[in-house]
N, C-alpha and C. Protein backbone atom coordinates (compact mmCIF):
# COMPACT_ATOMS: atom_id res chain seq x y z
N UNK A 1 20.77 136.19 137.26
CA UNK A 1 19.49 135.60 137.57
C UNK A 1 19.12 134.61 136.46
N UNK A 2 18.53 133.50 137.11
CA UNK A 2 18.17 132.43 135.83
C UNK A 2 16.52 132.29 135.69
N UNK A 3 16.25 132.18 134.42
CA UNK A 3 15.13 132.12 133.85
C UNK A 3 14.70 130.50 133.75
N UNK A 4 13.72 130.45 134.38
CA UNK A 4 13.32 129.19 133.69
C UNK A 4 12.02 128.99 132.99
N UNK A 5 12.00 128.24 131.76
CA UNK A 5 11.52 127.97 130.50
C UNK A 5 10.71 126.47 131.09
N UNK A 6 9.24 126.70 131.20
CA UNK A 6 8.55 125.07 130.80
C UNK A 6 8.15 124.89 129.92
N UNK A 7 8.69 123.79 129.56
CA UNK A 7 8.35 122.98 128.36
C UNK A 7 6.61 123.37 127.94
N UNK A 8 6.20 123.20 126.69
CA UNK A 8 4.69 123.25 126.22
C UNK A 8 4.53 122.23 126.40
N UNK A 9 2.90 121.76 126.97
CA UNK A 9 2.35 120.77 126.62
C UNK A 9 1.64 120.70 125.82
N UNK A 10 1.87 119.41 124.85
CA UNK A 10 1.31 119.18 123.91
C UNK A 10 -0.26 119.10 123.42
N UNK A 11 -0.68 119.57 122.36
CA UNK A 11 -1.91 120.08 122.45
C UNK A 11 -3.13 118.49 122.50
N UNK A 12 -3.98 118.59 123.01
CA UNK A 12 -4.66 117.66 123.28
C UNK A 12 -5.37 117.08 121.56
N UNK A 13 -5.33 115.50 121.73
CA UNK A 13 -5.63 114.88 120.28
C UNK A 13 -7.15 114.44 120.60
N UNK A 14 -7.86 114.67 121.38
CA UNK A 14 -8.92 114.47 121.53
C UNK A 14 -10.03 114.91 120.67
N UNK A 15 -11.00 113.52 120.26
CA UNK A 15 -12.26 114.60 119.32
C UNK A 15 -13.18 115.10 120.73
N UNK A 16 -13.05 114.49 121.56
CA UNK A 16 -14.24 115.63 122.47
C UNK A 16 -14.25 116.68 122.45
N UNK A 17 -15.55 117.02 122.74
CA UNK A 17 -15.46 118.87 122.87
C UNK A 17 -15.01 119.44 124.83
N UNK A 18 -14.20 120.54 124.57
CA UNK A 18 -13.58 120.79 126.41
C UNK A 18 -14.65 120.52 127.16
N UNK A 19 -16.13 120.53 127.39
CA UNK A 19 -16.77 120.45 127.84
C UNK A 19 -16.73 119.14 128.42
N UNK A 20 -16.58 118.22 127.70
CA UNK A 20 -16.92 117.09 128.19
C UNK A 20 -15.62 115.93 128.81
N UNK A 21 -14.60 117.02 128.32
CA UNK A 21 -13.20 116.15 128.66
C UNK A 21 -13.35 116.65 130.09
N UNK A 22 -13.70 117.80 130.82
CA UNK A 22 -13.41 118.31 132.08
C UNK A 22 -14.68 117.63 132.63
N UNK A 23 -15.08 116.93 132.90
CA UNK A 23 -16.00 115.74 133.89
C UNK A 23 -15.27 115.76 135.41
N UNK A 24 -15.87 115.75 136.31
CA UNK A 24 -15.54 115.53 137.49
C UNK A 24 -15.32 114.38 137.69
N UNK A 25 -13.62 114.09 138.32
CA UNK A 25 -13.43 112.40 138.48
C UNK A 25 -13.43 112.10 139.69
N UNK A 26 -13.91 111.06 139.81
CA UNK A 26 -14.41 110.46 141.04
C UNK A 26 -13.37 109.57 142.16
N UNK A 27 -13.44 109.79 142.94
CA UNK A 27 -11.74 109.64 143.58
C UNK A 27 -11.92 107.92 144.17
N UNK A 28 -11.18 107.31 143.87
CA UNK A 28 -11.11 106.04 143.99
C UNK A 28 -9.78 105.44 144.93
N UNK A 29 -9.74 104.55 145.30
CA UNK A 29 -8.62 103.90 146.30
C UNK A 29 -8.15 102.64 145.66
N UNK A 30 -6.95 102.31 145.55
CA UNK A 30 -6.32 100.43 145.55
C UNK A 30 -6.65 99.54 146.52
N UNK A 31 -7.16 98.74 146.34
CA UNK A 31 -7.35 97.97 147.81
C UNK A 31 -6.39 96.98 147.44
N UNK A 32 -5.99 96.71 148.79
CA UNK A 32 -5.17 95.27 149.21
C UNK A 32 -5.43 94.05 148.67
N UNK A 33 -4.80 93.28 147.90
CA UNK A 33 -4.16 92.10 147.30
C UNK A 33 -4.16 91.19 147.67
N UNK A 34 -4.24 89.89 147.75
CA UNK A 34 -3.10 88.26 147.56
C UNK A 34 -3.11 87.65 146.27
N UNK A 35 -1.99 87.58 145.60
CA UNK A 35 -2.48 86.12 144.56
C UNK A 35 -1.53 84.81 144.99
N UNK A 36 -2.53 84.19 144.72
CA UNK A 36 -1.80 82.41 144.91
C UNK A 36 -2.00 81.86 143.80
N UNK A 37 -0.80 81.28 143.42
CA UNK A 37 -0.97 79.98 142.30
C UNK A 37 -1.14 79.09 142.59
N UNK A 38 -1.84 78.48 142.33
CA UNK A 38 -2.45 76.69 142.28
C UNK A 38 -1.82 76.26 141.26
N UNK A 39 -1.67 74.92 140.92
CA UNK A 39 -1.73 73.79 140.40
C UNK A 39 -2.20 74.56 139.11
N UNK A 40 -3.50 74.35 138.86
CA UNK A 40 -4.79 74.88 137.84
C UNK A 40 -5.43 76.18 137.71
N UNK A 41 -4.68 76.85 138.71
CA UNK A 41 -6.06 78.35 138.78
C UNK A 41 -4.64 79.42 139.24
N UNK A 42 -5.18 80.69 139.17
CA UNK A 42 -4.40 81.60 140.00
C UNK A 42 -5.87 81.77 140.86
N UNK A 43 -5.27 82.38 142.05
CA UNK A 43 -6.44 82.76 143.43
C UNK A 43 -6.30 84.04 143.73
N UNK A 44 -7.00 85.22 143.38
CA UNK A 44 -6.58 86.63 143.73
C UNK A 44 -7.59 86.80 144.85
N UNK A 45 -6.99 87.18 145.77
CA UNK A 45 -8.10 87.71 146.95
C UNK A 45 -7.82 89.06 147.35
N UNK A 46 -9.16 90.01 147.18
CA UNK A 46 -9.46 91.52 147.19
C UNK A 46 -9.99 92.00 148.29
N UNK A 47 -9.38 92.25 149.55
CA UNK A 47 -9.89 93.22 150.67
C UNK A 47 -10.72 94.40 150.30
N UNK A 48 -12.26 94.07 150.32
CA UNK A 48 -12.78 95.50 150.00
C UNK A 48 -13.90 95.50 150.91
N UNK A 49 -13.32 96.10 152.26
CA UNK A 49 -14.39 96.44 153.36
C UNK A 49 -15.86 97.04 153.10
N UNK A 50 -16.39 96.90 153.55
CA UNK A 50 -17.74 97.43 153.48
C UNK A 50 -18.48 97.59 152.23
N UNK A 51 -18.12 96.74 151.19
CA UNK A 51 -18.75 96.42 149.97
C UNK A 51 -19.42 94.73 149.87
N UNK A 52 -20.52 94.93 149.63
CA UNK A 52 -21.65 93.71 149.45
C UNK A 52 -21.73 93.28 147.48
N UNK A 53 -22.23 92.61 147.38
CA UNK A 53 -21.89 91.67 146.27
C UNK A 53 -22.39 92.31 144.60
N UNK A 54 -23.20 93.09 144.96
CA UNK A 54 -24.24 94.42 144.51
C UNK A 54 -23.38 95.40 143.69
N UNK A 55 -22.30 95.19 144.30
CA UNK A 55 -21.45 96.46 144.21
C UNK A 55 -20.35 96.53 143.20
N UNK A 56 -20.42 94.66 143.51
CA UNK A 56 -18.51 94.37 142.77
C UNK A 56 -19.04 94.31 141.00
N UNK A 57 -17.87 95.27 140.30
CA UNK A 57 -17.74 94.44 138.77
C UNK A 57 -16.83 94.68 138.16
N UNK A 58 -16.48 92.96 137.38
CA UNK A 58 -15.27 92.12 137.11
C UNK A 58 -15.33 92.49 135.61
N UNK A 59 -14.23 93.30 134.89
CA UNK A 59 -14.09 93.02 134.16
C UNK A 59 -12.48 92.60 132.99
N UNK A 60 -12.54 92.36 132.23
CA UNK A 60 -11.74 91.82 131.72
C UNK A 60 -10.70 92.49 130.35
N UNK A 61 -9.98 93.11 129.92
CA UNK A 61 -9.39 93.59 128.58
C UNK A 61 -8.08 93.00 128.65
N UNK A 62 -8.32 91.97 127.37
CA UNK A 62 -7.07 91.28 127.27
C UNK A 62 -6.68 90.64 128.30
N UNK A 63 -5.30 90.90 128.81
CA UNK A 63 -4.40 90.00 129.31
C UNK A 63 -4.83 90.93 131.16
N UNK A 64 -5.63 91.80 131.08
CA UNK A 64 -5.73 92.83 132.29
C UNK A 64 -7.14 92.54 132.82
N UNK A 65 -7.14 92.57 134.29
CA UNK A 65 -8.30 92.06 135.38
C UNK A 65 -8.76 93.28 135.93
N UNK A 66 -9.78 93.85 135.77
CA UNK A 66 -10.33 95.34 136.18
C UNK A 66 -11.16 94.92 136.98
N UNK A 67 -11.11 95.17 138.37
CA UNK A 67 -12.19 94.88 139.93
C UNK A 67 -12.21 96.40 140.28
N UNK A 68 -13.82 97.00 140.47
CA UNK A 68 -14.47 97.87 140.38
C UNK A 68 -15.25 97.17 141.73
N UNK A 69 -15.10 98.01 142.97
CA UNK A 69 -15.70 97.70 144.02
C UNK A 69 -16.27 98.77 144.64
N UNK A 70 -18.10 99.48 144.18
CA UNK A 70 -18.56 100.31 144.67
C UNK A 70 -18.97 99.93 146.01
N UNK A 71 -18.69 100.93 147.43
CA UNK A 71 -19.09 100.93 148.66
C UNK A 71 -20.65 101.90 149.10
N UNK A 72 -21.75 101.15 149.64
CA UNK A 72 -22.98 101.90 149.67
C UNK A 72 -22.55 102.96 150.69
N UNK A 73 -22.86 104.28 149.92
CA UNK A 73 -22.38 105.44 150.58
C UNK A 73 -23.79 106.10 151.34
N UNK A 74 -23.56 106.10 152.35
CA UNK A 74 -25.12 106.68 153.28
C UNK A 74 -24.45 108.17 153.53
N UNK A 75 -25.76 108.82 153.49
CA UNK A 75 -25.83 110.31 153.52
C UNK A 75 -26.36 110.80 155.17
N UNK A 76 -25.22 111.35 155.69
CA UNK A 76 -25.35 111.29 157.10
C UNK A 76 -25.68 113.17 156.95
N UNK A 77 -26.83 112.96 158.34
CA UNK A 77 -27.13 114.78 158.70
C UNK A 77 -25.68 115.70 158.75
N UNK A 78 -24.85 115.24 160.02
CA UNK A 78 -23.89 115.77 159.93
C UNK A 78 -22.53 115.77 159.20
N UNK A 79 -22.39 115.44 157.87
CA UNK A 79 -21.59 114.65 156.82
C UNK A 79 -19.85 115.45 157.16
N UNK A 80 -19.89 117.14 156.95
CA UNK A 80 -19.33 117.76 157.59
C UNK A 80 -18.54 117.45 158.85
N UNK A 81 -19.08 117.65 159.83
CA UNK A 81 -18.51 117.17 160.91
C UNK A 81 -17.86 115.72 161.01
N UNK A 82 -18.11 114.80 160.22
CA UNK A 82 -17.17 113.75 159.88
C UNK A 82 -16.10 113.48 159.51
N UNK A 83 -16.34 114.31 158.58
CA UNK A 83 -14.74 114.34 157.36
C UNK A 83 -14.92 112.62 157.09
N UNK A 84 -15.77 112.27 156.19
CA UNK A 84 -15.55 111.19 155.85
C UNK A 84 -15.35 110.45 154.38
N UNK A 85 -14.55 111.98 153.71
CA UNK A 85 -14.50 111.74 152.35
C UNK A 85 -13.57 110.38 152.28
N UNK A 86 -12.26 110.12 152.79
CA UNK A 86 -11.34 109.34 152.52
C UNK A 86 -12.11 108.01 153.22
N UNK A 87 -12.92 108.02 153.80
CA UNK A 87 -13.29 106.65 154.49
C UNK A 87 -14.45 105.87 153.34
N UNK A 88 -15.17 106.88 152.34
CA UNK A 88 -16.35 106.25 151.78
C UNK A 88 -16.09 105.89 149.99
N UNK A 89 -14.29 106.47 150.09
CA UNK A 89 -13.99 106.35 148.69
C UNK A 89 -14.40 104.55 147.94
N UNK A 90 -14.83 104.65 146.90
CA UNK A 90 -14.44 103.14 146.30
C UNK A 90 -13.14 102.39 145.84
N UNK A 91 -13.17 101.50 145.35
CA UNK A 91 -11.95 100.68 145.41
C UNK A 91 -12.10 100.33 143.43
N UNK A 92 -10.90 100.46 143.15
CA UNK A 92 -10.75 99.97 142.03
C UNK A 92 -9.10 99.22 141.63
N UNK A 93 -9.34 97.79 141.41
CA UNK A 93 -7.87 97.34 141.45
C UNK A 93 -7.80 96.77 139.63
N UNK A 94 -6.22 97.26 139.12
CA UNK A 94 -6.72 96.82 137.99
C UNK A 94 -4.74 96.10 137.87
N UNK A 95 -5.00 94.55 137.22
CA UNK A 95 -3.84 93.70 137.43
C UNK A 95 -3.82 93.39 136.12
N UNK A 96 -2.78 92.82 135.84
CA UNK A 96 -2.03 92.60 134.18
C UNK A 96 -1.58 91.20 134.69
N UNK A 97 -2.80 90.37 134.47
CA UNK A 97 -2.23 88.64 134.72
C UNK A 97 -2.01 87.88 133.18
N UNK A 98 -1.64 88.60 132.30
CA UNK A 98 -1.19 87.38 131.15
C UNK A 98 -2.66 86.97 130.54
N UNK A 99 -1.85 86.17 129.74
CA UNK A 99 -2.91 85.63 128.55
C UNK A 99 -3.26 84.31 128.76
N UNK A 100 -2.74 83.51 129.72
CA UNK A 100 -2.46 82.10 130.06
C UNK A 100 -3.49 81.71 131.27
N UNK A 101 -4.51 82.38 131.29
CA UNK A 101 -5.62 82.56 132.01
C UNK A 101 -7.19 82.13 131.46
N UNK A 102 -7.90 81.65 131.85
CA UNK A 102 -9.34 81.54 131.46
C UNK A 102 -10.22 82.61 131.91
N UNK A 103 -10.16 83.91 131.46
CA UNK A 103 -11.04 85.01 131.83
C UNK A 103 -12.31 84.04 131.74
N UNK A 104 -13.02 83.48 131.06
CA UNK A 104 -14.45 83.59 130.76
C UNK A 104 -15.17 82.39 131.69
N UNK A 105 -13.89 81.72 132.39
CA UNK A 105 -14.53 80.53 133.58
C UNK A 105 -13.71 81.22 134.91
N UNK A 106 -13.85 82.85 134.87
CA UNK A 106 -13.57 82.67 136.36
C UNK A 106 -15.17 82.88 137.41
N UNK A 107 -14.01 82.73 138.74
CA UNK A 107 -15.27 82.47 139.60
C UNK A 107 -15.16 83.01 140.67
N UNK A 108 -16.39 84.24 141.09
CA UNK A 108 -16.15 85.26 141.86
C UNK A 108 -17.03 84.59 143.16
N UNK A 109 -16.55 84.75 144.21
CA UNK A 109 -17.14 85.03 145.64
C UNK A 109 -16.97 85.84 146.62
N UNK A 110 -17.91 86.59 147.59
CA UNK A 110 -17.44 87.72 148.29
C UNK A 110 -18.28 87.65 149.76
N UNK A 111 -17.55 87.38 151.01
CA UNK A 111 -17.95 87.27 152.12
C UNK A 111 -16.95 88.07 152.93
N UNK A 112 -18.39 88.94 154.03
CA UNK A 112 -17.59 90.06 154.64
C UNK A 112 -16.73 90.60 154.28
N UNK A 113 -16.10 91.04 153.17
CA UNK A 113 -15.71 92.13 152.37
C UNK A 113 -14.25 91.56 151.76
N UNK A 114 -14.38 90.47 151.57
CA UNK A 114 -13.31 89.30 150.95
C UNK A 114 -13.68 88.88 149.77
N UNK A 115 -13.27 89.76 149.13
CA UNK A 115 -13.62 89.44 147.16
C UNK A 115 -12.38 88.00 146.86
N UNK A 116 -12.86 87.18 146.63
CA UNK A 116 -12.16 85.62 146.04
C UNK A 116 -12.03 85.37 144.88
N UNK A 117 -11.45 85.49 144.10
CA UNK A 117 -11.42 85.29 142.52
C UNK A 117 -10.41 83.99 142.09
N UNK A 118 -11.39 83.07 141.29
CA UNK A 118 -10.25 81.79 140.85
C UNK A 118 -10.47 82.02 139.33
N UNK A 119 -9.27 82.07 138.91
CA UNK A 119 -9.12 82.13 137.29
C UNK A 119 -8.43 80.53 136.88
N UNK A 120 -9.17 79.56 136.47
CA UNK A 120 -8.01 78.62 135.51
C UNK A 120 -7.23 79.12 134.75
N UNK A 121 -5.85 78.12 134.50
CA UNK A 121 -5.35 78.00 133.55
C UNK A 121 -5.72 77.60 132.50
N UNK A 122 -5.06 78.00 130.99
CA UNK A 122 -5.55 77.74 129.82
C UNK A 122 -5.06 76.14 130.22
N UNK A 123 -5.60 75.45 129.39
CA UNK A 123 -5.01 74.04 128.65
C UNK A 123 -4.04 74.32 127.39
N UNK A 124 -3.21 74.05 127.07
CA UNK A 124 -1.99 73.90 125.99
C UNK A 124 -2.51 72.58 125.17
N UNK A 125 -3.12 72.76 124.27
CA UNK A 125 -3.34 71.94 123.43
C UNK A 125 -1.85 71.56 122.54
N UNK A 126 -1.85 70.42 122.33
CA UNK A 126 -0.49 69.45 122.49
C UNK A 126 -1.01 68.95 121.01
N UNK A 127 -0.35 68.36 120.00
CA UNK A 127 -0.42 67.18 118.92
C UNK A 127 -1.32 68.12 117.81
N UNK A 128 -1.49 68.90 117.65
CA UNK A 128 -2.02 69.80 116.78
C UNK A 128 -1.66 69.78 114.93
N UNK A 129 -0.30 69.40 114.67
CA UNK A 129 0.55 69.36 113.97
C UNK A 129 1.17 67.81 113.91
N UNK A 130 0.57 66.86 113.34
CA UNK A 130 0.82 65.38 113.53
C UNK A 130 2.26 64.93 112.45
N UNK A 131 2.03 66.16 111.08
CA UNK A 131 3.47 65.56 110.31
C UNK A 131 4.07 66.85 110.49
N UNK A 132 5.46 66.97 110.03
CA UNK A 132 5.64 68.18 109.43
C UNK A 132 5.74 68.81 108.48
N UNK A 133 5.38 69.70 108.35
CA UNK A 133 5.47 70.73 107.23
C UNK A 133 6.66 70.46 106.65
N UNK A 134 6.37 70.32 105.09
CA UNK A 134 7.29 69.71 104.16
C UNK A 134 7.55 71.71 103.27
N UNK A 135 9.09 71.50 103.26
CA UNK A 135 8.95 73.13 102.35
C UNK A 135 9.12 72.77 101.20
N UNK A 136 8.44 73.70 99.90
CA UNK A 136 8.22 74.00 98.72
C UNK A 136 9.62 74.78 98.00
N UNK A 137 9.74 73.72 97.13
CA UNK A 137 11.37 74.46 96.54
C UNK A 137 10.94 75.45 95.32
């Protein structure tokens, strides 16, 4: 007969206290995608049904695009009899577009549940360095 041995997991490096690491997490969905490159911009477009403009927020870390799309959740008599946990979840999409982006001029629009996002491209500043660097013997 064979024994099997699981591995320990490693003890948690956290300063929280257990109390507060065990939070109830809130169950979230990926929503559906496009990106297009332009010329000047990338174009990400975010399918997020039944979310109004109220709801959406864009944020930014580093080179990564975090879209947070809360859906207004109505509290129905018979909630039960629905089963409508998986239908009222929110949407959270989070993308790793590079550094070659203008986070701080993008530009959000959202009709009938079509989140539009245009990010420019950086500009490459060119001629920066007119002689060259002479080295020191």
């Amino acid at each position: 007969m064979n024994t099997i041995i699981h591995p320990l997991k490693p003890a948690s490096r956290s300063t929280r206290s257990p109390e507060a690491s065990s939070t109830k997490t809130i169950a979230v969905r990926k929503p559906h995608y496009d990106c297009q490159e332009l010329d000047d911009a990338l174009k990400v477009t975010v399918y997020v049904p039944g979310v109004d403009a109220a709801g959406v927020e864009i944020t930014t870390r580093g080179p990564d695009l975090l879209v947070t799309a809360r859906k207004s959740h109505f509290v129905r008599v018979n909630f039960d009899a629905l089963n409508l946990e998986g239908v009222q979840r929110d949407y959270l999409l989070s993308l790793r577009l590079g550094r070659g982006l203008d986070y701080t001029a993008l530009e959000a629009e959202i009709e009938d549940g079509v989140l539009t996002l245009t990010l420019p491209k950086k500009q490459h500043v060119t001629g920066l360095l007119r002689e060259p660097l002479s080295r020191v013997a």
